[in-house]
C-alpha atoms as a PDB file:
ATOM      1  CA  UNK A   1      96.457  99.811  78.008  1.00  0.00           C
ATOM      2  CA  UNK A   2      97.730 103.526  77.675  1.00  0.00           C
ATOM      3  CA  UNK A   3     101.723 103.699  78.097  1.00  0.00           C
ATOM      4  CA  UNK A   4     102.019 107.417  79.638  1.00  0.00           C
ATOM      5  CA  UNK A   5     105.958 108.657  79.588  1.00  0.00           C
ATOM      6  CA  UNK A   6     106.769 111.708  81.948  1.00  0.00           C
ATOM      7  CA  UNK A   7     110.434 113.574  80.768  1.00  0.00           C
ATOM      8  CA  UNK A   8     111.800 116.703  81.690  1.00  0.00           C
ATOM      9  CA  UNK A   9     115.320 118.170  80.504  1.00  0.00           C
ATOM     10  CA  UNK A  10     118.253 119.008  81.914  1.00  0.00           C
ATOM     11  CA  UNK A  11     121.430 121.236  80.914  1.00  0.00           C
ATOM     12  CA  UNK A  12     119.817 122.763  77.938  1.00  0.00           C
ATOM     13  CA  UNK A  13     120.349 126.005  79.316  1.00  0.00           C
ATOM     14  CA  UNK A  14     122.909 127.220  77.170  1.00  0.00           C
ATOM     15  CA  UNK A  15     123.505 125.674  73.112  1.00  0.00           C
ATOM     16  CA  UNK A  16     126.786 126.627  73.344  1.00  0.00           C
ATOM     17  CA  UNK A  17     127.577 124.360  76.021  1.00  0.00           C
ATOM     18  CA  UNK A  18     129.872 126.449  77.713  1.00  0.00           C
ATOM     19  CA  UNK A  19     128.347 127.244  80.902  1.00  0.00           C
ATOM     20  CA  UNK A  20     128.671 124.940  83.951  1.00  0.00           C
ATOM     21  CA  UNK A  21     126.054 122.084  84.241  1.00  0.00           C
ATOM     22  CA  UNK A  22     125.258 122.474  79.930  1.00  0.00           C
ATOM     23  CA  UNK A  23     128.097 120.940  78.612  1.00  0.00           C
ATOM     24  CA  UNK A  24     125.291 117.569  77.952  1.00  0.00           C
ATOM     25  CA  UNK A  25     121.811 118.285  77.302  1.00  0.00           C
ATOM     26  CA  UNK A  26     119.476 115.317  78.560  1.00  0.00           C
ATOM     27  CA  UNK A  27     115.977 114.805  78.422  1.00  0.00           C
ATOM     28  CA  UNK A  28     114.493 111.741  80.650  1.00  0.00           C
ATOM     29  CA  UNK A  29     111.793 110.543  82.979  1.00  0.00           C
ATOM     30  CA  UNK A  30     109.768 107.713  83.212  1.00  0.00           C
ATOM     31  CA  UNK A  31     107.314 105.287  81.327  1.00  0.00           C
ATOM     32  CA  UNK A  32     104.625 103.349  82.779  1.00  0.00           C
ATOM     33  CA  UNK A  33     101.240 101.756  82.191  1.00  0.00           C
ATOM     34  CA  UNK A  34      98.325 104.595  83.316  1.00  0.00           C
ATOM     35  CA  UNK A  35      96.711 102.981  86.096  1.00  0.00           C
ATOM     36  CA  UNK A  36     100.853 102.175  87.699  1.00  0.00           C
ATOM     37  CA  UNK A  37     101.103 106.340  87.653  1.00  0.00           C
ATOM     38  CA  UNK A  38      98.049 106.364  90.439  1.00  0.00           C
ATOM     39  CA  UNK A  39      99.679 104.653  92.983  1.00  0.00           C
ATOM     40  CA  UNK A  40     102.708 106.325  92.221  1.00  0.00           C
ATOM     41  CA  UNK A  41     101.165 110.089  93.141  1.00  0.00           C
ATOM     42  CA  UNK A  42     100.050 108.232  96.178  1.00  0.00           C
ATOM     43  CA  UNK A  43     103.369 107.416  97.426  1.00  0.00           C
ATOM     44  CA  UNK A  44     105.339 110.547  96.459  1.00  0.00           C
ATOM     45  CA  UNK A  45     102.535 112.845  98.131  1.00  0.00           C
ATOM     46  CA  UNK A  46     103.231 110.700 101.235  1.00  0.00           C
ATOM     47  CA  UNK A  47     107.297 111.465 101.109  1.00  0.00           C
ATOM     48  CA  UNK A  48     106.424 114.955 100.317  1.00  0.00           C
ATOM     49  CA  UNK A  49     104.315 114.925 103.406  1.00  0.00           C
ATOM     50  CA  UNK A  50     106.776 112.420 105.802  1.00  0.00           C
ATOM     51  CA  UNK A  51     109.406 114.745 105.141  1.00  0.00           C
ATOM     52  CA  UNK A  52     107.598 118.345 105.444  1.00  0.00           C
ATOM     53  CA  UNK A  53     108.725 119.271 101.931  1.00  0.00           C
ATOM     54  CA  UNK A  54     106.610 121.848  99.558  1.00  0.00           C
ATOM     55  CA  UNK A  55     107.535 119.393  96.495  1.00  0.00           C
ATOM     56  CA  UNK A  56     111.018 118.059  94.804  1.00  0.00           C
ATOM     57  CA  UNK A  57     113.433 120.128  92.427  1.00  0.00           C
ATOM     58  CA  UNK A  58     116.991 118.541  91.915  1.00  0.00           C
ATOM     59  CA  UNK A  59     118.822 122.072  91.312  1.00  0.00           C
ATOM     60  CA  UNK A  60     117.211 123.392  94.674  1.00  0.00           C
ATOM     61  CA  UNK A  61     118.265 120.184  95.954  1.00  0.00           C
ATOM     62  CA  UNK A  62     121.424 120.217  94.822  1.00  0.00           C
ATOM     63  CA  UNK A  63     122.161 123.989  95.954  1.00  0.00           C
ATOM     64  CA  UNK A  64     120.668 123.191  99.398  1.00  0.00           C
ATOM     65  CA  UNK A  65     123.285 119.634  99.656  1.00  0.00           C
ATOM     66  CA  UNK A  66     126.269 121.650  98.205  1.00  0.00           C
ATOM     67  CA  UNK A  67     125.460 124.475 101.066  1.00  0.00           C
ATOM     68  CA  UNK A  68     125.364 121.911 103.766  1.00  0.00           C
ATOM     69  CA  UNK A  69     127.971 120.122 102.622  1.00  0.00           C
ATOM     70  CA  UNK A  70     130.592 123.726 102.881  1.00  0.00           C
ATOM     71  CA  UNK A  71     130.851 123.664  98.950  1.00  0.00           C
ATOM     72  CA  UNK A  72     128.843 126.465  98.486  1.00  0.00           C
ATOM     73  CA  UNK A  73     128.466 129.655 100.607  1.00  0.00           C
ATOM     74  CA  UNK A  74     125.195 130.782 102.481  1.00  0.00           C
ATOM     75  CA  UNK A  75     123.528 133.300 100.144  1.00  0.00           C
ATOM     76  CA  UNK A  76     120.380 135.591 100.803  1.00  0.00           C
ATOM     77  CA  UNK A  77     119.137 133.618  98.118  1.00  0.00           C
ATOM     78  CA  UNK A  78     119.541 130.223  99.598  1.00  0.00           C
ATOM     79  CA  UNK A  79     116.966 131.395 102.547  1.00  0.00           C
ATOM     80  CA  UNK A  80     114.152 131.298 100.057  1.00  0.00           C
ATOM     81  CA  UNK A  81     115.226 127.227  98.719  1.00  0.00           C
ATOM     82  CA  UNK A  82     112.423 125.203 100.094  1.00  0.00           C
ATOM     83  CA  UNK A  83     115.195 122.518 102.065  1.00  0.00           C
ATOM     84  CA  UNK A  84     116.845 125.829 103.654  1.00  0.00           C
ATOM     85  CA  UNK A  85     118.163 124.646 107.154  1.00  0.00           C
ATOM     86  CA  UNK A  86     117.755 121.040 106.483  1.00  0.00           C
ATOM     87  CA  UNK A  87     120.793 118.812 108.154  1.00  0.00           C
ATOM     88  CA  UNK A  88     122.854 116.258 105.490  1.00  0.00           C
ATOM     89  CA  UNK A  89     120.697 113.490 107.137  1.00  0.00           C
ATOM     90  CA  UNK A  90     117.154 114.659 106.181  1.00  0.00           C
ATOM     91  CA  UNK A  91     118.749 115.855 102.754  1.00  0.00           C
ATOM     92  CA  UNK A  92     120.059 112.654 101.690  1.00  0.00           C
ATOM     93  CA  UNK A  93     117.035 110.451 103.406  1.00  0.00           C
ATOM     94  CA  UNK A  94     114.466 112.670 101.827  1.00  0.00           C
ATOM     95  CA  UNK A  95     116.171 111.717  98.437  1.00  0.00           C
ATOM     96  CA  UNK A  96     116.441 108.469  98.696  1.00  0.00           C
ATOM     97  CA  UNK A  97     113.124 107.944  99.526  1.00  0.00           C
ATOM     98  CA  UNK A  98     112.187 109.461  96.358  1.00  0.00           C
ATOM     99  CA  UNK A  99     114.029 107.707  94.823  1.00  0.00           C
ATOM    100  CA  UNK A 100     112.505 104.636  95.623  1.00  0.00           C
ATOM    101  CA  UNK A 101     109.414 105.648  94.946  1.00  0.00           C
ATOM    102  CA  UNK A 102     110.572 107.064  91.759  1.00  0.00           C
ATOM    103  CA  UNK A 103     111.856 102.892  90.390  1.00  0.00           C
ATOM    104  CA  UNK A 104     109.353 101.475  92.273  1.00  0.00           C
ATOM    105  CA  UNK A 105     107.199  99.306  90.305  1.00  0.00           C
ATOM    106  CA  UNK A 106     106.866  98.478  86.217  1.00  0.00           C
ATOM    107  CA  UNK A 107     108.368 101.528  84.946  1.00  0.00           C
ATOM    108  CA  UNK A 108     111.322 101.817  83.033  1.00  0.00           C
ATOM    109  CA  UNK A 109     113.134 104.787  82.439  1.00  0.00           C
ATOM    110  CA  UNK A 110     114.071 106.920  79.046  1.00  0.00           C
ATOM    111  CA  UNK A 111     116.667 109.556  78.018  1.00  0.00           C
ATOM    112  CA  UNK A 112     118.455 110.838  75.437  1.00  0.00           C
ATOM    113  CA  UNK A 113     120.974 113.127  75.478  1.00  0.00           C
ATOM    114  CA  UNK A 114     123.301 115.317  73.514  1.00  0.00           C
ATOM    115  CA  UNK A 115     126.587 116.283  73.742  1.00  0.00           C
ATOM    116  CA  UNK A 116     126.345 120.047  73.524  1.00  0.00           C
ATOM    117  CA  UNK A 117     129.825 121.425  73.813  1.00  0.00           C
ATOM    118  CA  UNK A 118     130.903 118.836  71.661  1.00  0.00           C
ATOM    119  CA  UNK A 119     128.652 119.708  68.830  1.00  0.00           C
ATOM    120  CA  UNK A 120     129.294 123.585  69.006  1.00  0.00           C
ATOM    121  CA  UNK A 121     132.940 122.673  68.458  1.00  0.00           C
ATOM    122  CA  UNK A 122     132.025 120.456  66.036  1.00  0.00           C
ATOM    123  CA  UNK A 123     130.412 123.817  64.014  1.00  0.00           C
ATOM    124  CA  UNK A 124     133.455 125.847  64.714  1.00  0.00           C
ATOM    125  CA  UNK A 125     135.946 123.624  62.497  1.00  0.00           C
ATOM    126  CA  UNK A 126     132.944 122.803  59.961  1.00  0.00           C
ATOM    127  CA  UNK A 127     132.130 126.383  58.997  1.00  0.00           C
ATOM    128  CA  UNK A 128     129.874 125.385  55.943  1.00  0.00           C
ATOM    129  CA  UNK A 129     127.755 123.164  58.114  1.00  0.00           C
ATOM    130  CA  UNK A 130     124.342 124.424  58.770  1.00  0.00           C
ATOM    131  CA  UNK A 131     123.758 125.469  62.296  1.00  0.00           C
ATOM    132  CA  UNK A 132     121.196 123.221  63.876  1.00  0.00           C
ATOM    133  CA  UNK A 133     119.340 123.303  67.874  1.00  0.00           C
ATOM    134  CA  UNK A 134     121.491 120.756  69.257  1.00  0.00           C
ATOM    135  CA  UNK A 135     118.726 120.338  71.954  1.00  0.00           C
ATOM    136  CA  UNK A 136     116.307 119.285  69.306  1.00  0.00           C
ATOM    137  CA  UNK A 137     118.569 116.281  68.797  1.00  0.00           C
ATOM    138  CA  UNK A 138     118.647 115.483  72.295  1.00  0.00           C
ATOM    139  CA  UNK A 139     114.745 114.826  72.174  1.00  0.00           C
ATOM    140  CA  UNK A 140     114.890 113.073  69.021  1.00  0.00           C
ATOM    141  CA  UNK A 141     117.695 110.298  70.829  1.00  0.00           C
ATOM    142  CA  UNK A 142     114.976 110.626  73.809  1.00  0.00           C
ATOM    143  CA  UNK A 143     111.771 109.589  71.779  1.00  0.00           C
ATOM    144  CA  UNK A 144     114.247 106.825  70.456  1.00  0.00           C
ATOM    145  CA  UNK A 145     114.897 105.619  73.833  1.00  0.00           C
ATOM    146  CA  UNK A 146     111.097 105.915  74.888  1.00  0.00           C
ATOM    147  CA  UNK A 147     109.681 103.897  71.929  1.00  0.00           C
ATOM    148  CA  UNK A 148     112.114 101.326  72.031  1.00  0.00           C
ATOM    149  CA  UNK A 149     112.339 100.834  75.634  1.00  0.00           C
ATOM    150  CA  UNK A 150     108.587 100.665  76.080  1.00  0.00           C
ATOM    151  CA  UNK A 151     108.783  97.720  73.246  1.00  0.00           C
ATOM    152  CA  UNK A 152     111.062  95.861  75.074  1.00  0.00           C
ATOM    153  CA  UNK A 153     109.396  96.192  78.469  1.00  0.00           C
ATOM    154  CA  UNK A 154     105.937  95.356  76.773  1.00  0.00           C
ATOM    155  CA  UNK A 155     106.358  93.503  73.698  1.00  0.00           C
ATOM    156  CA  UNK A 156     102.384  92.440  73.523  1.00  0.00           C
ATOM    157  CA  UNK A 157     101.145  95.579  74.315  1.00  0.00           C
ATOM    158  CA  UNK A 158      99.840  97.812  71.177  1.00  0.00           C
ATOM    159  CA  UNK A 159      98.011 100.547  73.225  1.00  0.00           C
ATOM    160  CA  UNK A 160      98.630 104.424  72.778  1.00  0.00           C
ATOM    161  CA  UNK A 161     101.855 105.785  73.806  1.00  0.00           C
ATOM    162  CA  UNK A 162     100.940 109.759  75.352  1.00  0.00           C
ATOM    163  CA  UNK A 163     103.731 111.871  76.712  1.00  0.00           C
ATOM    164  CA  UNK A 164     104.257 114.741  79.693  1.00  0.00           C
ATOM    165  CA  UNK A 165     106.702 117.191  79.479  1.00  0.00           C
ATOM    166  CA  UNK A 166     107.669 119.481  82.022  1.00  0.00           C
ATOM    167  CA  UNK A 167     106.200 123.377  81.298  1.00  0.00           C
ATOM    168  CA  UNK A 168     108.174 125.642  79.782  1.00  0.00           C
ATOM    169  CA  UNK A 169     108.459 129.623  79.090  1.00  0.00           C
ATOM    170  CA  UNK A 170     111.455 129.204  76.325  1.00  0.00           C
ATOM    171  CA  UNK A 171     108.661 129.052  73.132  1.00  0.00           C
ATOM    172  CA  UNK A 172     111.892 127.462  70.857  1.00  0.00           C
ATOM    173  CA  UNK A 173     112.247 124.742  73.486  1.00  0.00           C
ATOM    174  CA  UNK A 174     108.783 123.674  73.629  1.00  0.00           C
ATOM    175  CA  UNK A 175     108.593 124.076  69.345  1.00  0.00           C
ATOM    176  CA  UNK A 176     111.382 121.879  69.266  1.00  0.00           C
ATOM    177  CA  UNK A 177     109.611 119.009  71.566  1.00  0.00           C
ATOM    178  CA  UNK A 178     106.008 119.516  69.737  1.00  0.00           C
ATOM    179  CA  UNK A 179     108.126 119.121  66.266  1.00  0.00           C
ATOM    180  CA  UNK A 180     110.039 115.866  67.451  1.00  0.00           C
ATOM    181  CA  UNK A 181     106.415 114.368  68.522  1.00  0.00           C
ATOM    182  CA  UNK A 182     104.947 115.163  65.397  1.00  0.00           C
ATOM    183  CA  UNK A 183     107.620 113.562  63.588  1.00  0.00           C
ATOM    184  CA  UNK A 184     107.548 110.022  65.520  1.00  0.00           C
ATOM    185  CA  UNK A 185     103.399 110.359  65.475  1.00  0.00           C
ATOM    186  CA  UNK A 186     103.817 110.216  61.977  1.00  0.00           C
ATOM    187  CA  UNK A 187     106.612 107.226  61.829  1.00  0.00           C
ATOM    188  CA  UNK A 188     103.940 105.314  64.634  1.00  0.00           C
ATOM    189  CA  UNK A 189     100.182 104.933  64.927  1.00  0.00           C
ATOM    190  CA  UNK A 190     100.859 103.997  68.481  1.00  0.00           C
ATOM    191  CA  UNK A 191     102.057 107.717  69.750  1.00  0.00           C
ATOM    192  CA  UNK A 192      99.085 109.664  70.658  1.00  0.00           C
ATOM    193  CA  UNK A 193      98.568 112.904  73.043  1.00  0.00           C
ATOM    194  CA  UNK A 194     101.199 115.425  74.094  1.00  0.00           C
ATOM    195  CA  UNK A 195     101.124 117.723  77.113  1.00  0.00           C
ATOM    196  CA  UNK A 196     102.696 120.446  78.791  1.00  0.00           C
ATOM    197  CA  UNK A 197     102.040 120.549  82.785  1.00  0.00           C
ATOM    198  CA  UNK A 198     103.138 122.364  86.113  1.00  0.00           C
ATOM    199  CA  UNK A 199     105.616 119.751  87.844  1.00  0.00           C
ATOM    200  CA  UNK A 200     104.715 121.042  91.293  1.00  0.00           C
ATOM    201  CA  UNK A 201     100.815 120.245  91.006  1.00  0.00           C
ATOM    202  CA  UNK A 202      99.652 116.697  92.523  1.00  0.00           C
ATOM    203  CA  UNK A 203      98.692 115.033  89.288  1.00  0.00           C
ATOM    204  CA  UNK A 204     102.058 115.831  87.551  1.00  0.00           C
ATOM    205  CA  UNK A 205     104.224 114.616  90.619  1.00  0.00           C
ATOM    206  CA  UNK A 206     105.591 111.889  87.819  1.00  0.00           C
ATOM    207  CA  UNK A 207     107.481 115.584  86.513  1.00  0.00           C
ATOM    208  CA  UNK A 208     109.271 115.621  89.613  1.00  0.00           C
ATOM    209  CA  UNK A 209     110.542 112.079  89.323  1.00  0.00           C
ATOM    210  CA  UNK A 210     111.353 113.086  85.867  1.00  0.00           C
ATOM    211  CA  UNK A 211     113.507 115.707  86.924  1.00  0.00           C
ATOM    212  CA  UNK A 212     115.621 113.517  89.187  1.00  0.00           C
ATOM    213  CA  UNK A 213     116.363 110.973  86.710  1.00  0.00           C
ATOM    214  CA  UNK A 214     116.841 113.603  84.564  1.00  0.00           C
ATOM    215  CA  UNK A 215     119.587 115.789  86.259  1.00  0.00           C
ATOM    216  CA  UNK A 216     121.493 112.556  87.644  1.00  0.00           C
ATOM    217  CA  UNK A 217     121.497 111.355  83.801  1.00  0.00           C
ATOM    218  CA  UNK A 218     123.054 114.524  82.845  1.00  0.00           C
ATOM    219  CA  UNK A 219     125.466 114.431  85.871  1.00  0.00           C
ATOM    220  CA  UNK A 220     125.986 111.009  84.126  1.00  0.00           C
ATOM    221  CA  UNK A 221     126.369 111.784  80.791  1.00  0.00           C
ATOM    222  CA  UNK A 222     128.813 114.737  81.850  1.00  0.00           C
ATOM    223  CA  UNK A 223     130.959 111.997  83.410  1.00  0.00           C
ATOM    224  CA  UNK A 224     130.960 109.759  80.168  1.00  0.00           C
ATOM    225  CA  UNK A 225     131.960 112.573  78.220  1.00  0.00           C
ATOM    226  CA  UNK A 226     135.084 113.384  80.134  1.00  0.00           C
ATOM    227  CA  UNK A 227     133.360 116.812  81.443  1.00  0.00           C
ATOM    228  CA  UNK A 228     133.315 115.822  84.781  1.00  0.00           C
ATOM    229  CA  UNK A 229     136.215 113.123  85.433  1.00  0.00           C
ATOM    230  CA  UNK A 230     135.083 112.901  89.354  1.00  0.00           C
ATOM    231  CA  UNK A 231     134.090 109.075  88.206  1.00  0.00           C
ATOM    232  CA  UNK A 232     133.145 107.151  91.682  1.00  0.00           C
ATOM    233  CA  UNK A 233     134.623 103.767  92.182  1.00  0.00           C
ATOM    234  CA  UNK A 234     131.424 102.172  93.035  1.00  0.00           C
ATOM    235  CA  UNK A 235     127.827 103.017  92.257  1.00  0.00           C
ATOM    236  CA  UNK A 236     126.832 105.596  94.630  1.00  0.00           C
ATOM    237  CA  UNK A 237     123.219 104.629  96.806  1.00  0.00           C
ATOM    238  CA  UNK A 238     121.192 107.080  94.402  1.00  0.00           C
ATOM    239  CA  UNK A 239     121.971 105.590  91.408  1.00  0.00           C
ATOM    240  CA  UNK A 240     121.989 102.202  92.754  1.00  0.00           C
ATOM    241  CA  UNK A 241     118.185 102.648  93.472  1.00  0.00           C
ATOM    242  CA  UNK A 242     117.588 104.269  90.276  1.00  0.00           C
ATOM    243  CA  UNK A 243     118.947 102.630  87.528  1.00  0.00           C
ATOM    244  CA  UNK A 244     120.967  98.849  89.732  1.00  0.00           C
ATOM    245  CA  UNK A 245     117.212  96.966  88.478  1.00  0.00           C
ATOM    246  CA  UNK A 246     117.267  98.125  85.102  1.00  0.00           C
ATOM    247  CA  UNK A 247     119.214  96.278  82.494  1.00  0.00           C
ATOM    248  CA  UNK A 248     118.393  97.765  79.181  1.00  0.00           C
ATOM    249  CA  UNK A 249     121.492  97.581  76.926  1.00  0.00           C
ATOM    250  CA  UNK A 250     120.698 100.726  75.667  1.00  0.00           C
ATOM    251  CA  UNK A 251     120.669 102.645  79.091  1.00  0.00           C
ATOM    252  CA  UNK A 252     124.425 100.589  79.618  1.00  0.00           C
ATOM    253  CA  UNK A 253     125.441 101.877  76.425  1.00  0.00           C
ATOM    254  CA  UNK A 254     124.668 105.627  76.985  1.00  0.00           C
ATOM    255  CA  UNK A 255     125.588 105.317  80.360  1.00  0.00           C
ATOM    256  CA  UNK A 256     128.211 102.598  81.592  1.00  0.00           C
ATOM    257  CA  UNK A 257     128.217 103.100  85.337  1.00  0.00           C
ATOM    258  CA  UNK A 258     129.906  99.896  87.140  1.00  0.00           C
END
């Protein structure tokens, strides 16, 4: 039985880590036996469809809450985000049903991330060190994750382990991803394919899951590292459905929400 992970990134817009949302770089999504990703497709095509939307991108997402919710002003711009003129209501039900869709069934999810900023200060007071892609070691804690994670979910399994990665323009990003796979194919037998696909078309709607896990683990991470001190009190309803069912120690570790 084929374990198929699906990961996209988030924050690793700037290596520098000094522009907003970049401080952590994460990469995450999902892992799950082939035939569970069928039903899966099933069930987010019907959300899509419930709620009238084109597809699901967190950062249009996010713009379109923040707009709603007065934190953001009305833009030219904005008119062209596919949740323009959506109330709060449809926003955050249309999420949430996602989400549930998204930790439905026996998946688990995977990340790793990086602290960016951190490691580009880091460099400044250790001139002689040689400069690295910080991002590259974000995928390298992510493949970690995956492998280990899938182990412990499936201990008897021993089939081929094939991963999905969101598409990309950036030709250092995606060298940096290929080079990480290589390197794991080579420390296990058991990781096979890799592949590059467009998150908005109906067999790669496991992308789009992906990329909600992945921008609320960097929102996450951001927390943990002191970046963002806005800590809730309480586990908000997104992460709850998320993340409340999965008890990896790992995931805890990286990411101690109460």
């Amino acid at each position: 039985m084929e374990i198929i992970v699906y990961a996209d990134e988030s924050g690793t817009h700037d290596k520098s880590g000094m522009l907003p949302g970049s401080e952590v770089a994460v990469m995450a999504g999902y892992a799950a036996k082939a035939d569970s990703w069928i039903k899966f497709c099933r069930d987010w095509a019907s959300v899509l469809a419930q709620h009238s939307a084109p597809y699901f991108h967190f950062s249009e997402f996010a713009s379109a809450s923040a707009v709603v919710r007065e934190k953001r002003e009305l833009t030219t711009r904005y008119r062209h985000n596919p949740y323009f003129g959506w109330d709060l209501d449809r926003l955050d039900a249309f999420l949430l049903d996602l989400a549930r869709v998204a930790s439905a069934g026996n998946k688990v999810p995977v990340g790793g991330y990086v602290d960016t900023r951190g490691y580009a200060e880091y460099l400044r007071q250790t001139p002689e060190e040689r400069l690295r892609n910080p991002h590259e070691g974000g995928v390298w804690w992510f493949y970690d994750s995956a492998i280990s994670s899938i182990q412990s979910r499936w201990p008897k399994l021993q089939g081929h382990i094939s991963f999905v990665f969101d598409q990309t323009d950036d030709p250092e990003w995606k060298s940096a991803i290929i080079a990480v796979h290589n390197s794991w194919k080579r420390m296990n037998s058991r990781i096979q394919r890799i592949s590059f696909g467009d998150k908005k078309a109906p067999a790669n709607y496991p992308l789009q899951a992906a990329d909600m896990v992945a921008y609320r683990m960097r929102q996450l991470a951001g927390k943990y590292r002191k970046y963002d001190p806005k800590i809730p009190d309480s586990m908000p309803p997104l992460d709850r459905i998320l993340f409340g069912n999965f008890v990896g120690e790992e995931f805890k570790r990286l990411f101690p929400i109460q």
